[in-house]
N, C-alpha and C. Protein backbone atom coordinates (compact mmCIF):
# COMPACT_ATOMS: atom_id res chain seq x y z
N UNK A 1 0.83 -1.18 0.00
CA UNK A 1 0.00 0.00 0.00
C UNK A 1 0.88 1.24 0.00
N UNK A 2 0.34 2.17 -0.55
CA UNK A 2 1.38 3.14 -0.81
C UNK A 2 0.92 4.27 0.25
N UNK A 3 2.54 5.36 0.92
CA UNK A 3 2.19 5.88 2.50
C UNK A 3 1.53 6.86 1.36
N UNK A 4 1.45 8.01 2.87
CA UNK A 4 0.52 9.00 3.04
C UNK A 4 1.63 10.06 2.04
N UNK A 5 1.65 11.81 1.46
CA UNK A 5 2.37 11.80 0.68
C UNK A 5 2.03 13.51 1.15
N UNK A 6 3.05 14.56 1.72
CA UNK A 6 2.96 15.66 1.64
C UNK A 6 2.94 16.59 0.49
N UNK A 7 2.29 17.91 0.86
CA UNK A 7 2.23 18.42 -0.33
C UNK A 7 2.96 18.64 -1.22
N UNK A 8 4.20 19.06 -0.82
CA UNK A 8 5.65 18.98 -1.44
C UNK A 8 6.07 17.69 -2.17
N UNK A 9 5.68 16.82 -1.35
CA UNK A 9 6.54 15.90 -2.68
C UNK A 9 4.89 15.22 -3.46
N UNK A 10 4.16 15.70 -3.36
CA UNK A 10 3.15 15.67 -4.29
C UNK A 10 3.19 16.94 -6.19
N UNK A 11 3.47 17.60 -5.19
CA UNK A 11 4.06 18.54 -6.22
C UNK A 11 5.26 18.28 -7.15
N UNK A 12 6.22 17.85 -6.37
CA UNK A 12 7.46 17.39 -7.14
C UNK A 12 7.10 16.36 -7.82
N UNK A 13 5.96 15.01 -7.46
CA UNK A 13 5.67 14.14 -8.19
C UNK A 13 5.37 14.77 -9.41
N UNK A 14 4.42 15.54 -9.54
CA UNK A 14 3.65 16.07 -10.21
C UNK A 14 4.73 16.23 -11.57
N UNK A 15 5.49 17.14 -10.89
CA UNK A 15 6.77 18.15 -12.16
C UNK A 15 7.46 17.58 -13.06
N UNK A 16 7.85 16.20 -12.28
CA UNK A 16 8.35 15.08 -12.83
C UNK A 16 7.65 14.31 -13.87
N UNK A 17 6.63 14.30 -13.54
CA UNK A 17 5.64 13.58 -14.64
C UNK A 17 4.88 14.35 -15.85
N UNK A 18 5.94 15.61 -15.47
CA UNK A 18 5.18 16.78 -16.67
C UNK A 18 3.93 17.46 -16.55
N UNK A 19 3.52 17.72 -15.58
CA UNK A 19 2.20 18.48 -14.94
C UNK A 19 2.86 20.04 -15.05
N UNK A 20 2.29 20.91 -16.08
CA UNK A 20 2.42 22.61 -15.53
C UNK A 20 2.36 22.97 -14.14
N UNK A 21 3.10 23.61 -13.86
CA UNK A 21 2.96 23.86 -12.46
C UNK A 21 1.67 24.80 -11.87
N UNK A 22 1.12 25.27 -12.69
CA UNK A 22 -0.50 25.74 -12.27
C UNK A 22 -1.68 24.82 -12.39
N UNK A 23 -1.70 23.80 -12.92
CA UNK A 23 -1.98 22.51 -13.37
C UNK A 23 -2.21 21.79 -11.98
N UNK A 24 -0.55 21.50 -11.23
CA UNK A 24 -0.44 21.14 -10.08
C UNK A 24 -0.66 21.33 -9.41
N UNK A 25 -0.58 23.10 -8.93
CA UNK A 25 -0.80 23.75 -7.57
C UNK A 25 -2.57 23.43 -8.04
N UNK A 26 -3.56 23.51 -9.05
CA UNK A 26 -4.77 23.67 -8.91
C UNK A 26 -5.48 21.84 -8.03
N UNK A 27 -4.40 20.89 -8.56
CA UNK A 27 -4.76 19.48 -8.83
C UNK A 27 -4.59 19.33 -6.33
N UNK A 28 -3.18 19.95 -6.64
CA UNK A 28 -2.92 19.80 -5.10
C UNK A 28 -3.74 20.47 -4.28
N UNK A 29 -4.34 21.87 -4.72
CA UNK A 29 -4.96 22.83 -3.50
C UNK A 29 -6.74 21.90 -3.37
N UNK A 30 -7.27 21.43 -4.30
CA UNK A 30 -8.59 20.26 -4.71
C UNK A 30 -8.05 19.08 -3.59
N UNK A 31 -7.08 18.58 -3.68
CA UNK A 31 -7.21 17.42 -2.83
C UNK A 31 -6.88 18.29 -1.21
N UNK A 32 -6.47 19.51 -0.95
CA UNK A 32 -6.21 19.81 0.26
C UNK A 32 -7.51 20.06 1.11
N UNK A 33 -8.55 20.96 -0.28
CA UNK A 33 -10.04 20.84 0.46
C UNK A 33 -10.56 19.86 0.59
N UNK A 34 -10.52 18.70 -0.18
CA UNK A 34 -11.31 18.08 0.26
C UNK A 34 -10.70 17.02 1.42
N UNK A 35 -9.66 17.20 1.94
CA UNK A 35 -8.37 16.71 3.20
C UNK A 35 -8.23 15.28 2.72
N UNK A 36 -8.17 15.17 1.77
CA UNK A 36 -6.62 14.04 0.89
C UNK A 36 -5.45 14.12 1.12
N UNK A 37 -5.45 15.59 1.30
CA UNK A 37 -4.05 15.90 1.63
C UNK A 37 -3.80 16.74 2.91
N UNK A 38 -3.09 16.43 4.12
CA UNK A 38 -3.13 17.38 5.15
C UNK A 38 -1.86 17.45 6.04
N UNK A 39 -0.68 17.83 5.28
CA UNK A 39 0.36 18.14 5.70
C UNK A 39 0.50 17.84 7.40
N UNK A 40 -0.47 18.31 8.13
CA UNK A 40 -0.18 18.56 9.29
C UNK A 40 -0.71 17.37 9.88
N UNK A 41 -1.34 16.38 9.69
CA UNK A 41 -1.44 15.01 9.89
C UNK A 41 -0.72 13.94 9.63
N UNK A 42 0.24 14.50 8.13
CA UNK A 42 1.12 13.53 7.17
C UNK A 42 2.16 13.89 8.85
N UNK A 43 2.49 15.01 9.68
CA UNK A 43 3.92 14.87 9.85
C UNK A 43 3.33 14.73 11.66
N UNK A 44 2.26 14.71 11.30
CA UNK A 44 2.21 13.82 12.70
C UNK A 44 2.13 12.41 12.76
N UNK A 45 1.96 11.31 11.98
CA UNK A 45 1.46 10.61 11.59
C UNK A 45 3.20 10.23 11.23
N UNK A 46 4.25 10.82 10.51
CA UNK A 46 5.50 10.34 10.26
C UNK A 46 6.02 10.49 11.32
N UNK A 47 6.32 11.53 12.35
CA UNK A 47 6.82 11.54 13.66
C UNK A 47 6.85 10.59 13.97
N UNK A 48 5.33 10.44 14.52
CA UNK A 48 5.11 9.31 14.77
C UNK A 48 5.73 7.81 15.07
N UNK A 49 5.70 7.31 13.69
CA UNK A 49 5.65 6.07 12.34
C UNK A 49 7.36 5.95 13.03
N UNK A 50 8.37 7.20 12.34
CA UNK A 50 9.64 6.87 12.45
C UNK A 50 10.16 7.30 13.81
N UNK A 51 9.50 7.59 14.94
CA UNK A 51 10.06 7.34 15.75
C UNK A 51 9.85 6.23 16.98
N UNK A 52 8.76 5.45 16.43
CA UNK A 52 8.83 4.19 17.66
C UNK A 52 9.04 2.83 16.73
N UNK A 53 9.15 3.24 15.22
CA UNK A 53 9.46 1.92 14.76
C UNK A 53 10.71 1.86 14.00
N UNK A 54 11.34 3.38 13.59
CA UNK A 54 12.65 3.75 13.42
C UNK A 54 13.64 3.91 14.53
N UNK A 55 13.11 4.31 15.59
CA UNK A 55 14.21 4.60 16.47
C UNK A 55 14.79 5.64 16.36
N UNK A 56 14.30 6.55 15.69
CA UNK A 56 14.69 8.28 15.06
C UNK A 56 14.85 9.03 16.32
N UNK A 57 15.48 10.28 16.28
CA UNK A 57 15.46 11.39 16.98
C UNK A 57 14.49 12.07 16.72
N UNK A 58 14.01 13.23 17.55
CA UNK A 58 13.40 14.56 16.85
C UNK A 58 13.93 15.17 15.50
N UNK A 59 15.42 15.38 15.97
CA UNK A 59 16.30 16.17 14.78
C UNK A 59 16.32 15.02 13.72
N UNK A 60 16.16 14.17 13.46
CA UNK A 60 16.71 13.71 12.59
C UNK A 60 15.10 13.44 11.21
N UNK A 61 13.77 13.39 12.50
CA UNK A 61 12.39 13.57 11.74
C UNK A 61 12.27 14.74 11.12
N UNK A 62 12.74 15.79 11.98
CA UNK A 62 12.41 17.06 11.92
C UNK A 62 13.40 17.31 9.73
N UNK A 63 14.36 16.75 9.87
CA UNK A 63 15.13 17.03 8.76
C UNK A 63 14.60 16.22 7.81
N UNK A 64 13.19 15.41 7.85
CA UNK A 64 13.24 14.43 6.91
C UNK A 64 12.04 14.93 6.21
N UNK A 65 11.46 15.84 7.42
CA UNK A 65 9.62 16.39 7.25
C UNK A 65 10.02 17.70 6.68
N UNK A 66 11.28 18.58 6.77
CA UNK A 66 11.85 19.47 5.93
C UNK A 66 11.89 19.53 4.74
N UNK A 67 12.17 18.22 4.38
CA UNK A 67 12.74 17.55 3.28
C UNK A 67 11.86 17.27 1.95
N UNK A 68 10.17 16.93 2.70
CA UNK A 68 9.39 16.76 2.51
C UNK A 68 8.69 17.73 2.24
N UNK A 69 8.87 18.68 2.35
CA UNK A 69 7.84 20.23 2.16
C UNK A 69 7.20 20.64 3.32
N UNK A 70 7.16 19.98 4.44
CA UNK A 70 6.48 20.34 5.51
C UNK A 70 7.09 21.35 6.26
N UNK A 71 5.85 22.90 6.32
CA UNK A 71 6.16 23.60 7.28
C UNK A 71 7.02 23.49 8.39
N UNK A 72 7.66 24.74 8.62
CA UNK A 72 8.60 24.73 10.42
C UNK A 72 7.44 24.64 11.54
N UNK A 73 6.51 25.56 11.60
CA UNK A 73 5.32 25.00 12.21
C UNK A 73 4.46 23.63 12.23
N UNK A 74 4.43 23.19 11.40
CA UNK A 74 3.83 21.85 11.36
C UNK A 74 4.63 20.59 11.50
N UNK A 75 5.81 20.91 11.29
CA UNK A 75 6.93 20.20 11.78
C UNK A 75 6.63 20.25 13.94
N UNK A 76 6.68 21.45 13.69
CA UNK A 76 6.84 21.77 15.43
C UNK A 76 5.80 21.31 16.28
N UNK A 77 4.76 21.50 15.23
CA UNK A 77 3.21 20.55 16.01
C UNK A 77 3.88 19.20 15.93
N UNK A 78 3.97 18.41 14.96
CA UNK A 78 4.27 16.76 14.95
C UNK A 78 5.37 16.41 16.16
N UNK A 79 6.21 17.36 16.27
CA UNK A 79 7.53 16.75 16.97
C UNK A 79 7.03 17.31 18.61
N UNK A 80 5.83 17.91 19.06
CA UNK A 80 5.59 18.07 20.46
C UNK A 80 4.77 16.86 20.92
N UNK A 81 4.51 16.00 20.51
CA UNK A 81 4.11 15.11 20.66
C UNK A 81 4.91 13.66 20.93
N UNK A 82 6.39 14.35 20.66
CA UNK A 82 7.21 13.30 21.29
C UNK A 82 7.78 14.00 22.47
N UNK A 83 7.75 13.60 23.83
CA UNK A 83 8.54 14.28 24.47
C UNK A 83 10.10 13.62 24.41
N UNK A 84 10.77 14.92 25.76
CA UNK A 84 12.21 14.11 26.19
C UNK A 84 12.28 12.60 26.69
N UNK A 85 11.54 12.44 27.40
CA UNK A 85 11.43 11.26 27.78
C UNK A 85 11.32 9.84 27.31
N UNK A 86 10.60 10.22 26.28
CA UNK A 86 10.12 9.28 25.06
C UNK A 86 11.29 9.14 24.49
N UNK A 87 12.15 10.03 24.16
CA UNK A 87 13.13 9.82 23.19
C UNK A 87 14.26 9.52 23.68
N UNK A 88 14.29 9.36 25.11
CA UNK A 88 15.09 9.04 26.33
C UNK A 88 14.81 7.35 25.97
N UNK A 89 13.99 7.21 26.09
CA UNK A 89 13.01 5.59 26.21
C UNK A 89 14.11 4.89 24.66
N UNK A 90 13.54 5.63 23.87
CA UNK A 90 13.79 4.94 22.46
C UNK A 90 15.26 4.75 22.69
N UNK A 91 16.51 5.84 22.79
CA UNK A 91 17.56 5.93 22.26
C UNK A 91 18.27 4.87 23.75
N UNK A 92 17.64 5.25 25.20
CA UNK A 92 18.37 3.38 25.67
C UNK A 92 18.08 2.11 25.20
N UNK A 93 16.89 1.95 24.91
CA UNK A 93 16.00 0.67 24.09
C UNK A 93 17.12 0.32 23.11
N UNK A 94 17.38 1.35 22.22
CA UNK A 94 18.48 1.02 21.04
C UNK A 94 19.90 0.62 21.97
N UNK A 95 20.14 1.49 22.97
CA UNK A 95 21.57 1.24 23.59
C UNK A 95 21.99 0.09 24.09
N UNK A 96 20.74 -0.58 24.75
CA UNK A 96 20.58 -1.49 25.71
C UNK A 96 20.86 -3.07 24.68
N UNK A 97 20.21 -2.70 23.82
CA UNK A 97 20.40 -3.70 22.84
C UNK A 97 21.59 -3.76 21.96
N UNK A 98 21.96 -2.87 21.63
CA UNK A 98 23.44 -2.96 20.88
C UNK A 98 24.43 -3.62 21.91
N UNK A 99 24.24 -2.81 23.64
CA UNK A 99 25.21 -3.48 24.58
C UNK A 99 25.17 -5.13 24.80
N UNK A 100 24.19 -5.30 24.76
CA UNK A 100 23.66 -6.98 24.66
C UNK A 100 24.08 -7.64 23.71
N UNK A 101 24.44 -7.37 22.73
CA UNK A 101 25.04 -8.32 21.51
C UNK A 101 26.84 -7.91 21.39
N UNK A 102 27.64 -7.14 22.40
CA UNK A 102 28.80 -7.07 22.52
C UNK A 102 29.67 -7.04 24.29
N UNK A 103 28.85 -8.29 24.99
CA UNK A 103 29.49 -8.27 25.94
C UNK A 103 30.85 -8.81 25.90
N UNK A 104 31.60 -9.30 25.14
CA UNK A 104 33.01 -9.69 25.45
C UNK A 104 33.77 -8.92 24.59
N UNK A 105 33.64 -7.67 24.20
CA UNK A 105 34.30 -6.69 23.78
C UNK A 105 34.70 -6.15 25.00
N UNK A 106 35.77 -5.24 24.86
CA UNK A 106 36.31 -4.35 26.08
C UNK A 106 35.02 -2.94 26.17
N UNK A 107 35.44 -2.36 27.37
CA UNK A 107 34.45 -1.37 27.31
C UNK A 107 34.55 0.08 26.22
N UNK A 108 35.74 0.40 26.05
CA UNK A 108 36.02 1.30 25.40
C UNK A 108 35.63 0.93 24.25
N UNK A 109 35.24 -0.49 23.35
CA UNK A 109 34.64 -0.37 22.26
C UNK A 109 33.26 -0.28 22.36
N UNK A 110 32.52 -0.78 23.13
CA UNK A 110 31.34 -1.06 23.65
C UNK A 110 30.61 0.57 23.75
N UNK A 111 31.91 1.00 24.34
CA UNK A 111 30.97 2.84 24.74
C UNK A 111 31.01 3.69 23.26
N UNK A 112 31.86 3.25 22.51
CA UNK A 112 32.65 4.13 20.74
C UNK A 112 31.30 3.40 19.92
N UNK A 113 30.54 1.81 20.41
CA UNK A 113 29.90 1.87 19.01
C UNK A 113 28.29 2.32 19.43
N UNK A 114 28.29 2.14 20.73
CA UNK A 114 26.79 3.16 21.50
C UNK A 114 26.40 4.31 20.87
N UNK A 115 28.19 4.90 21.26
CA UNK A 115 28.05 6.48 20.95
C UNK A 115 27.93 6.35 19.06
N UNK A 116 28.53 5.43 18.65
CA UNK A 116 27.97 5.49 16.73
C UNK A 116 26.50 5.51 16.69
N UNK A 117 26.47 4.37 17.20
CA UNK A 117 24.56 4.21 17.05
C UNK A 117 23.92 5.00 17.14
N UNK A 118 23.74 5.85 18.28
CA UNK A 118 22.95 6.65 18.81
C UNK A 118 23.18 7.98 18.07
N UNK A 119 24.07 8.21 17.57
CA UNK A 119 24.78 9.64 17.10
C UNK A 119 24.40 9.65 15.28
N UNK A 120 23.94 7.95 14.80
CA UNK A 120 23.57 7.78 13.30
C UNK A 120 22.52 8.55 14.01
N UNK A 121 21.27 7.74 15.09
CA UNK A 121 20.20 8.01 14.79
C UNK A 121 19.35 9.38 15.17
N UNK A 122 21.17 10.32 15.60
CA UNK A 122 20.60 11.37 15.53
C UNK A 122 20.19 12.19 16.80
N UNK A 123 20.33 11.41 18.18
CA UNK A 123 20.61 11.43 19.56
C UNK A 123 21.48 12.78 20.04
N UNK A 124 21.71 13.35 20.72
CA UNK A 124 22.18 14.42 20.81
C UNK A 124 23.15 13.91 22.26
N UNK A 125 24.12 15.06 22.70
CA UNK A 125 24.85 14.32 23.56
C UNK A 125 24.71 14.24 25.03
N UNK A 126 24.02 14.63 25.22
CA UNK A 126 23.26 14.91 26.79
C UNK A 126 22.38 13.10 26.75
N UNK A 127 21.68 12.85 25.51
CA UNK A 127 21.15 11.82 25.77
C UNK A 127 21.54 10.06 25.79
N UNK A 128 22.75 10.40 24.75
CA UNK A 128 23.81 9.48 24.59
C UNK A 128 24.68 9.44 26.14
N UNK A 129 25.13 10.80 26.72
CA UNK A 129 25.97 10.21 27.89
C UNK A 129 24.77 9.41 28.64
N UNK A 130 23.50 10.14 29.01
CA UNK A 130 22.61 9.71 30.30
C UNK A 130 22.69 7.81 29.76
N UNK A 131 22.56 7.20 28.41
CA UNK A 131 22.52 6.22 28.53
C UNK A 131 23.69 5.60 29.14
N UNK A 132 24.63 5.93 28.29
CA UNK A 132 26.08 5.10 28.39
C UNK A 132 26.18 4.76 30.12
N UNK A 133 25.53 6.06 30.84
CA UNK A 133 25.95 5.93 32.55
C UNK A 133 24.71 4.99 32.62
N UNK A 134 23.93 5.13 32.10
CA UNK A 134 22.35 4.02 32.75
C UNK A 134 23.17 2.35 32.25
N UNK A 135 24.12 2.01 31.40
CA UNK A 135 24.35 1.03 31.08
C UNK A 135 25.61 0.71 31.78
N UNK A 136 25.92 1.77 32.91
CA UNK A 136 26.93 1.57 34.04
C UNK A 136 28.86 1.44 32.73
N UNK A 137 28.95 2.15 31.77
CA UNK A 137 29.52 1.97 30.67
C UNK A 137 30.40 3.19 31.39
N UNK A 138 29.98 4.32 31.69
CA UNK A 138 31.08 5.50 32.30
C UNK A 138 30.35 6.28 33.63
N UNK A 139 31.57 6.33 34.09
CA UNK A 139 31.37 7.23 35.56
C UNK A 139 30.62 8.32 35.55
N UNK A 140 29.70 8.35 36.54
CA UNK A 140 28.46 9.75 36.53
C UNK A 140 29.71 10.69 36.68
């Protein structure tokens, strides 16, 4: 089944496939009234999506819903809906499990591929140390 599709890259579909661009904006603003299309659901709805089954950051949704055509505001609605905590939750969940599949490594590799993981998915460093110490990995 094919996802949900912001206005932006509805548009770009569009350009690509040779649609005038007044053509498009008329074809896109028709599906916005009649809410086919609703940006501000698409990026709550991706928040969402990629962050309890991606394991995403804020920053890293936030750059993807950018990417996508979605408003800084509507971005900012989707991403209050994750708190700190939540994303506290996700990024040990990921830690906890990477540490689990390298216990007979030394620690200094153990803490270098945490800090990779967490730093692909975009984790910031306040949240990466709080794990590494929750996984007893470095001194408070």
């Amino acid at each position: 089944m094919a996802r949900a599709k912001s206005k932006g890259e509805l548009l770009a579909h569009l350009k690509t496939r040779g649609v005038e661009d007044d053509v498009a904006q008329a074809v896109v603003f028709r599906l916005q009234e009649t809410g086919l299309v609703n940006d501000r659901e698409f990026a709550a709805a991706w928040a969402t999506s990629r962050h309890s089954h991606k394991k995403l950051s804020k920053r890293i949704i936030a750059g993807e819903l950018r990417q996508k055509g979605v408003t800084q505001e509507q971005i900012d609605e989707a991403l209050d809906g994750i708190d700190d905590e939540s994303e506290y939750r996700v990024a040990f969940d990921l830690g906890f499990k990477k540490y689990n599949t390298m216990s007979r490594l030394e620690p200094d590799v153990q803490i270098r591929r945490i800090q990779s993981l967490l730093a692909r998915k975009g984790f910031n460093f306040t949240i990466i140390s709080r794990v590494l110490r929750e996984l007893d990995l470095v001194n408070n």
